[in-house]
Protein backbone atom coordinates (compact mmCIF):
# COMPACT_ATOMS: atom_id res chain seq x y z
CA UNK A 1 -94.67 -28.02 133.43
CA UNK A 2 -95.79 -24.78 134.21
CA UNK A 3 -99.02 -24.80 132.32
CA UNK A 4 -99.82 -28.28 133.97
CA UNK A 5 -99.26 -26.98 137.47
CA UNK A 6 -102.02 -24.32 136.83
CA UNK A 7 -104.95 -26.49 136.67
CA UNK A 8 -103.93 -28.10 140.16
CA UNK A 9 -103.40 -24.55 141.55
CA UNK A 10 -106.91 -23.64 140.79
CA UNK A 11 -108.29 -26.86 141.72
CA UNK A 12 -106.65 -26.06 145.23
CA UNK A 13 -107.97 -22.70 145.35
CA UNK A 14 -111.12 -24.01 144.66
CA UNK A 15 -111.64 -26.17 147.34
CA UNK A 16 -110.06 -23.69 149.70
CA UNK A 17 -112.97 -21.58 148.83
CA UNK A 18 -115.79 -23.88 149.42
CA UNK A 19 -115.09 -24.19 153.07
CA UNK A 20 -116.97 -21.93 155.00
CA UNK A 21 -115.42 -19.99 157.77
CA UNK A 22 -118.17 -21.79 159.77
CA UNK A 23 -116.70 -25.12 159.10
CA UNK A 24 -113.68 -23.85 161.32
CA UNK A 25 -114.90 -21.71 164.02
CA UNK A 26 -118.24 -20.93 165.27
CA UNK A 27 -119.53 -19.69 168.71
CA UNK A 28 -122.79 -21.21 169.65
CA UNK A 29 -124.96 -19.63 172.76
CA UNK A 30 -128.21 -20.04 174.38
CA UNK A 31 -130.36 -17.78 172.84
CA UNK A 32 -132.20 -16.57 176.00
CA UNK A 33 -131.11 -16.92 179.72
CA UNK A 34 -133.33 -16.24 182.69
CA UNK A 35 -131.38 -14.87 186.29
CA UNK A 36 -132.49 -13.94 189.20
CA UNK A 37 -132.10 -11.15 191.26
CA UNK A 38 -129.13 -11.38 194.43
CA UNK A 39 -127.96 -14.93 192.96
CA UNK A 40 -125.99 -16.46 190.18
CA UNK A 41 -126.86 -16.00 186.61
CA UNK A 42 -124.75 -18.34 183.42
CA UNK A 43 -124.58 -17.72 180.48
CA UNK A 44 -124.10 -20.33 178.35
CA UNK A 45 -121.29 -20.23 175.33
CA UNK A 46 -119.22 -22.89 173.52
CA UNK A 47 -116.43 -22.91 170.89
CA UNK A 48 -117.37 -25.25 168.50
CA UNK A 49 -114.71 -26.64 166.10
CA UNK A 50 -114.92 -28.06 162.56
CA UNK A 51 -113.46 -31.18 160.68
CA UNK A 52 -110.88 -29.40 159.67
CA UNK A 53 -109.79 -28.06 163.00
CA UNK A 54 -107.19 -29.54 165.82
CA UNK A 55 -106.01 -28.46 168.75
CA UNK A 56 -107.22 -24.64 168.48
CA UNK A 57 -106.01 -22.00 170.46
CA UNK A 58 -108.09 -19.09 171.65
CA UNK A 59 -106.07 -16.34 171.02
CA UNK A 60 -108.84 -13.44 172.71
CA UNK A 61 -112.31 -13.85 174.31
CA UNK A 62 -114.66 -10.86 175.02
CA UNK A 63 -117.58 -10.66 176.51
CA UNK A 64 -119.47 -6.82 176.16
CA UNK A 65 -122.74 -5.53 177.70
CA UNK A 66 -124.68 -4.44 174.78
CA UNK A 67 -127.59 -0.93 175.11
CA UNK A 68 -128.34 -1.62 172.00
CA UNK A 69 -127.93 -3.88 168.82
CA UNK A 70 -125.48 -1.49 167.42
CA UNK A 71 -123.33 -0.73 170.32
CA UNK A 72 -120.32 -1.73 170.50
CA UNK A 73 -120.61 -2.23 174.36
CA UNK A 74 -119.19 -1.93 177.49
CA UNK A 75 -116.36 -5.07 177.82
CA UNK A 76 -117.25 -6.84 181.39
CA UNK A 77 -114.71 -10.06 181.04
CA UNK A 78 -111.47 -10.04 178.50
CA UNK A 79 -109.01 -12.30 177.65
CA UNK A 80 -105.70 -11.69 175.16
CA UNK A 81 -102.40 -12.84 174.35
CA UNK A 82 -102.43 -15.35 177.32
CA UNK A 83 -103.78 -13.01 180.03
CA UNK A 84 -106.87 -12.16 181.72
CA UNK A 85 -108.18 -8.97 181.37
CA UNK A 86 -108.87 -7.23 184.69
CA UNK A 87 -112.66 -7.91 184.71
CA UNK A 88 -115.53 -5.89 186.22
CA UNK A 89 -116.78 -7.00 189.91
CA UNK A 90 -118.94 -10.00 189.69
CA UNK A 91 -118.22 -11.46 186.04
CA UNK A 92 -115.99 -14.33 185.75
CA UNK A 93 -115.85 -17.14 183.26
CA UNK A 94 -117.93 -20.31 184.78
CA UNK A 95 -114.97 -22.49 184.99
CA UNK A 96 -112.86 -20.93 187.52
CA UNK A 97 -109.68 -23.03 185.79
CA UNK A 98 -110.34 -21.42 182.12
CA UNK A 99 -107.24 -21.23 179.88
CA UNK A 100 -107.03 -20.60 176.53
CA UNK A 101 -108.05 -24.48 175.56
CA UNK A 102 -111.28 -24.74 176.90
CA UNK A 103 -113.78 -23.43 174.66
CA UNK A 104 -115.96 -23.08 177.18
CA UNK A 105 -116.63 -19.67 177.02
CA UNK A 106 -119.76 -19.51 179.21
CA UNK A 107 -119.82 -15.98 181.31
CA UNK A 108 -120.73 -16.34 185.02
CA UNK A 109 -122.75 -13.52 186.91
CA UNK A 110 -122.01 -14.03 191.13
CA UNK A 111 -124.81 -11.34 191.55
CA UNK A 112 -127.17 -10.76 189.75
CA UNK A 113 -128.79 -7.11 189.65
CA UNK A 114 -131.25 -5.11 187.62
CA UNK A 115 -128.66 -3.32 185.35
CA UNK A 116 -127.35 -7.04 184.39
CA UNK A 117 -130.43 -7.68 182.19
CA UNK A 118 -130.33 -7.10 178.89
CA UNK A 119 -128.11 -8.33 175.78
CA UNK A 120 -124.44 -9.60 175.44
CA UNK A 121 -122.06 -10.11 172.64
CA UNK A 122 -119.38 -13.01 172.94
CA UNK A 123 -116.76 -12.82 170.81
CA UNK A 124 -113.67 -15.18 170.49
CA UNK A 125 -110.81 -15.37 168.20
CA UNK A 126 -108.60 -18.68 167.66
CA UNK A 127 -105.40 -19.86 165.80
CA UNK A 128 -108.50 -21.10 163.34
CA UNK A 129 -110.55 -18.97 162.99
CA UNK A 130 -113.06 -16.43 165.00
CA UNK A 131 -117.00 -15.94 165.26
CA UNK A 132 -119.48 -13.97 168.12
CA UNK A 133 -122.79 -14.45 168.90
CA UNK A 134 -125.18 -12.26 170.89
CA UNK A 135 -127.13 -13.85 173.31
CA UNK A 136 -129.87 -12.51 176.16
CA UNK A 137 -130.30 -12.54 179.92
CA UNK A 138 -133.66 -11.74 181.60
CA UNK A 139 -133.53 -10.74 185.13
CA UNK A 140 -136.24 -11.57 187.42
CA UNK A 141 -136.86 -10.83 191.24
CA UNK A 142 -140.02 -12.34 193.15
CA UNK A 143 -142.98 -9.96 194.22
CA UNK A 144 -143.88 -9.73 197.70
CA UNK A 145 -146.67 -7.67 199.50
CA UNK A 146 -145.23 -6.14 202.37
CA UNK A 147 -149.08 -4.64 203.88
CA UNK A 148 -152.11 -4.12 203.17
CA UNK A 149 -154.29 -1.59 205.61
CA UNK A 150 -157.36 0.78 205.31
CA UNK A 151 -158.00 4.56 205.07
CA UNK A 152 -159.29 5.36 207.75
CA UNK A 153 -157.78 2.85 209.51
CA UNK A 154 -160.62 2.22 211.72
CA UNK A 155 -164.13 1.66 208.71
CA UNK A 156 -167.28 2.79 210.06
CA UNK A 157 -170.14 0.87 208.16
CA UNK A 158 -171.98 2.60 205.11
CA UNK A 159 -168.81 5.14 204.78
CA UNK A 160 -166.60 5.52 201.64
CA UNK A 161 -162.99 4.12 202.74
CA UNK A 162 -160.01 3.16 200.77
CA UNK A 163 -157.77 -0.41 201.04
CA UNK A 164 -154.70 0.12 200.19
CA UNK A 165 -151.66 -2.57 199.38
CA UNK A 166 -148.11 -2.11 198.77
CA UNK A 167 -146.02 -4.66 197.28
CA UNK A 168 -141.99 -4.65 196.63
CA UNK A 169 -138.74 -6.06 195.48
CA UNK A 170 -139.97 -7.26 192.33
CA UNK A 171 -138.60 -6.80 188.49
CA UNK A 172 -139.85 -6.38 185.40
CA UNK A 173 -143.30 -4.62 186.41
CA UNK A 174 -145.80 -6.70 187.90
CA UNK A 175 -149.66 -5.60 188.76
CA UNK A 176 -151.93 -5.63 191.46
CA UNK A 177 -155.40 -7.27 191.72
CA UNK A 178 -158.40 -7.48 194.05
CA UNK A 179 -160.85 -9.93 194.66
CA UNK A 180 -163.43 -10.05 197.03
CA UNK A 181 -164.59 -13.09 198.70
CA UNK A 182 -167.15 -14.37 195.64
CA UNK A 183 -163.89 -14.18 193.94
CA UNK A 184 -165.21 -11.45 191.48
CA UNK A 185 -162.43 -9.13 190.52
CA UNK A 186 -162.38 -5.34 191.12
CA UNK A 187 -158.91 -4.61 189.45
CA UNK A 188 -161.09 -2.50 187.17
CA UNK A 189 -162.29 -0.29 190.20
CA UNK A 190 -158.77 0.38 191.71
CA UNK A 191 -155.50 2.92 190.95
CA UNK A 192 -152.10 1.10 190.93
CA UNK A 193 -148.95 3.62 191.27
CA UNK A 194 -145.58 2.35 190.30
CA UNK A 195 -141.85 3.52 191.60
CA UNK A 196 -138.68 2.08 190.65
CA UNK A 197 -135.93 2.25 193.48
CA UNK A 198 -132.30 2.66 192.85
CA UNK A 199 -131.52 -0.81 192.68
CA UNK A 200 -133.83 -1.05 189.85
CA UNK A 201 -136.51 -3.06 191.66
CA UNK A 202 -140.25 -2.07 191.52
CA UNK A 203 -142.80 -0.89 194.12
CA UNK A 204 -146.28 -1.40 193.79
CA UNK A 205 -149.04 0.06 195.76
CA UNK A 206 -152.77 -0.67 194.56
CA UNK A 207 -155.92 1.70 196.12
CA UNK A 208 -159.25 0.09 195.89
CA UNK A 209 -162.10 2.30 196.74
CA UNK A 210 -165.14 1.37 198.70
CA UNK A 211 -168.69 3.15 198.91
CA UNK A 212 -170.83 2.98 201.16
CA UNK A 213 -173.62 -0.27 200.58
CA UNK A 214 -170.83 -1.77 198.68
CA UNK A 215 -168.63 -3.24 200.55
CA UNK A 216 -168.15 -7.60 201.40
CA UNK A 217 -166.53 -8.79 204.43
CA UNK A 218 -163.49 -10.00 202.77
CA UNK A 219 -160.81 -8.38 200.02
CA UNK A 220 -157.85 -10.05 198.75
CA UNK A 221 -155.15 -8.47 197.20
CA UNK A 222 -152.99 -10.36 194.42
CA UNK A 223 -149.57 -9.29 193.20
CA UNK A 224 -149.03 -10.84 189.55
CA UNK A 225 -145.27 -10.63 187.84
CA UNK A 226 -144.70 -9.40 184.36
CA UNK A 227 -145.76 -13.23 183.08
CA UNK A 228 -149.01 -12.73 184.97
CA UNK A 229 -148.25 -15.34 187.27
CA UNK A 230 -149.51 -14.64 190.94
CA UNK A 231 -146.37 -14.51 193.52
CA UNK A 232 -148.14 -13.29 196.57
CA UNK A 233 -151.57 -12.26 197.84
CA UNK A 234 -152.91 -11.06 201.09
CA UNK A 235 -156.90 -10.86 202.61
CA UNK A 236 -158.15 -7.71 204.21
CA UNK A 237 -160.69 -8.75 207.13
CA UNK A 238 -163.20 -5.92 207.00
CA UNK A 239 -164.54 -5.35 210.62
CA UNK A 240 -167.82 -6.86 212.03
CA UNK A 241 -170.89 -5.06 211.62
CA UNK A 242 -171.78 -3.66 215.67
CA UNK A 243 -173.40 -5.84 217.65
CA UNK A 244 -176.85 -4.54 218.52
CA UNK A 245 -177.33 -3.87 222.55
CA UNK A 246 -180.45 -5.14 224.03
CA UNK A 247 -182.49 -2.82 226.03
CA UNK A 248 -181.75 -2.07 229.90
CA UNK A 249 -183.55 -3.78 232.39
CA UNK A 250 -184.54 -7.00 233.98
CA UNK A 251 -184.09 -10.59 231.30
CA UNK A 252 -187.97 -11.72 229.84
CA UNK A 253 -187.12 -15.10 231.67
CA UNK A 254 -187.32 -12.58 234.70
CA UNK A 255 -189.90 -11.05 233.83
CA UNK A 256 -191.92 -14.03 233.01
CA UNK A 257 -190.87 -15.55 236.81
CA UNK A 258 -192.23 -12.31 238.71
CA UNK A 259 -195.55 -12.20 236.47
CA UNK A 260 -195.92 -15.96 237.50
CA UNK A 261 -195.31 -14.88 240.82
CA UNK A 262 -197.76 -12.12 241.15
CA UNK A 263 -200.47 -14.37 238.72
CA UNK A 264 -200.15 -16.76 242.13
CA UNK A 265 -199.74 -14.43 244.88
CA UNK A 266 -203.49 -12.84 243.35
CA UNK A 267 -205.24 -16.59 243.00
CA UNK A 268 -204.33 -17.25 246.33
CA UNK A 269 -205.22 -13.77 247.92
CA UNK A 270 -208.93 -14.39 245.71
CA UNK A 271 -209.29 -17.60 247.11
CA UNK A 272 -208.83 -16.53 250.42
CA UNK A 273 -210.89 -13.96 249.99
CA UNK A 274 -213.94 -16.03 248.67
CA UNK A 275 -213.37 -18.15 251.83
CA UNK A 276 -213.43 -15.12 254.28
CA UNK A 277 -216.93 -14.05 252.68
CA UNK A 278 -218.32 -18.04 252.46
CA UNK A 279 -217.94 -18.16 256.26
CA UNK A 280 -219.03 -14.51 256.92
CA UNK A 281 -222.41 -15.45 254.75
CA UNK A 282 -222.27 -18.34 256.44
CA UNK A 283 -222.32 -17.09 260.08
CA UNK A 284 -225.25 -14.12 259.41
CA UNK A 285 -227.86 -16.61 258.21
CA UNK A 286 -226.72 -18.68 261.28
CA UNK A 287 -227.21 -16.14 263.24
CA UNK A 288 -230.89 -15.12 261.68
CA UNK A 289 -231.93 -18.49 262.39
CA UNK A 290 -231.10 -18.28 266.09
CA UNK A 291 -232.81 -15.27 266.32
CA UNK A 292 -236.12 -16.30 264.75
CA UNK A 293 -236.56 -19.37 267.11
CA UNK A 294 -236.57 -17.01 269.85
């Protein structure tokens, strides 16, 4: 009996064996998630179950912000022997009526900031089985350029001068371009200075210098995101060139009336006078004549 019950033993043991603890348990998450800045970011993880598996229980969830692969990380949401782990401000799980037989595991963010991007590590253990899974959140926050103005603030024509535009609020690191208004780009030609605020977010402030005999009419600066997508722009209006004064004095249309006026004024005086003298020449050889009859 006994030696017959040892080949079924081992048989058993066997097939025990060949099941995979991934057959039973396994955590599955989206790889990479993208959240933006002030608003709500998910995180998507599921329990998934095997064949084998029915009704499972999750015993303890926990969800830890990772600074590096190895790190064991700081926990943000925790849940254990029934109860919920007092959680940080602003993590929750995405279901607001999770219990310990929904294996959705999926960790909410209500909002979202700079130090929230980065890696996570979910990790769940069940009456089957357990299994984590790291997964990764990206936080973005939109560019926009707050001004753009000139040093000096008032450009004299055929001087050196400086535009200047700042840009904020935006994360990861963006860059600012300039194009004038044949759309040829002068990126190449500026300085760009980057500062990171306490929130995390990035400023931006780009310095294009002009020379004198160089300049165009029109400048637009362009504020790109880390993808090199453009998320805002703005055009400088250089100012007009000055309008040439004409000289002081009296319009040519005037002019041309009182030359007209004095061209008439001396035909009609030389007329007059060719008249006068006609009748005076006219009068002395009457005149003779009279005075030879006699």
């Amino acid at each position: 009996m006994a030696s017959g019950g040892t080949p079924l033993f081992i048989f058993i043991v066997l097939c025990i064996s060949a099941v995979k603890i991934d057959d039973f348990i396994k955590v599955e998450c989206k790889s990479k998630n993208v959240g933006h800045y002030g608003q709500q970011s998910l995180l998507e993880c599921v329990v998934k179950t095997g064949q084998f598996v029915t009704d499972p229980n999750i015993r303890m969830v926990a969800w830890k912000k990772l600074t590096s692969p190895e790190d064991e990380g700081d926990l943000v949401l925790g849940f254990q022997r029934g109860k919920l782990d007092e959680p940080k401000r602003g993590y929750r799980f995405a279901e607001p009526s999770w219990d310990e037989k929904n294996m959705n595991v999926s960790l909410l963010i209500t909002n979202t900031a700079v130090a929230d991007d980065g890696d996570y590590k979910c990790m769940v253990i069940t009456d089957s089985g357990d299994d984590s899974m790291v997964t990764n959140l990206e936080v973005q926050a939109r560019y926009s350029i707050l001004t753009v103005y000139s040093i000096p603030e008032k450009i004299v024509p055929n001087t050196d001068s400086t535009l200047i535009c700042e840009s904020r609020g935006g994360y990861p690191q963006g860059t600012i371009h300039w194009f004038d208004e044949e759309k040829h780009d002068w990126t190449g030609s500026s300085e760009m200075e980057v500062t990171q605020s306490d929130d995390g977010l990035f400023q931006l402030t780009g310095r294009l210098h002009l020379f004198r005999g160089s300049t165009f009419q029109r400048y637009t600066c362009v504020v790109l995101n880390a993808s090199g997508v453009k998320e805002d722009e703005i055009i400088f209006e250089m100012p007009a060139p000055p309008r040439l004064t004409p000289p002081s004095g009296p319009e040519p249309i005037e002019i041309c009336k009182i030359v007209v006026r004095l061209v008439v004024t001396g035909s009609l005086m030389v007329g007059l006078l060719c008249v006068l003298l006609f009748y005076r020449w006219r009068a002395q050889r009457e005149y003779a004549f009279l005075v030879s009859l006699i």
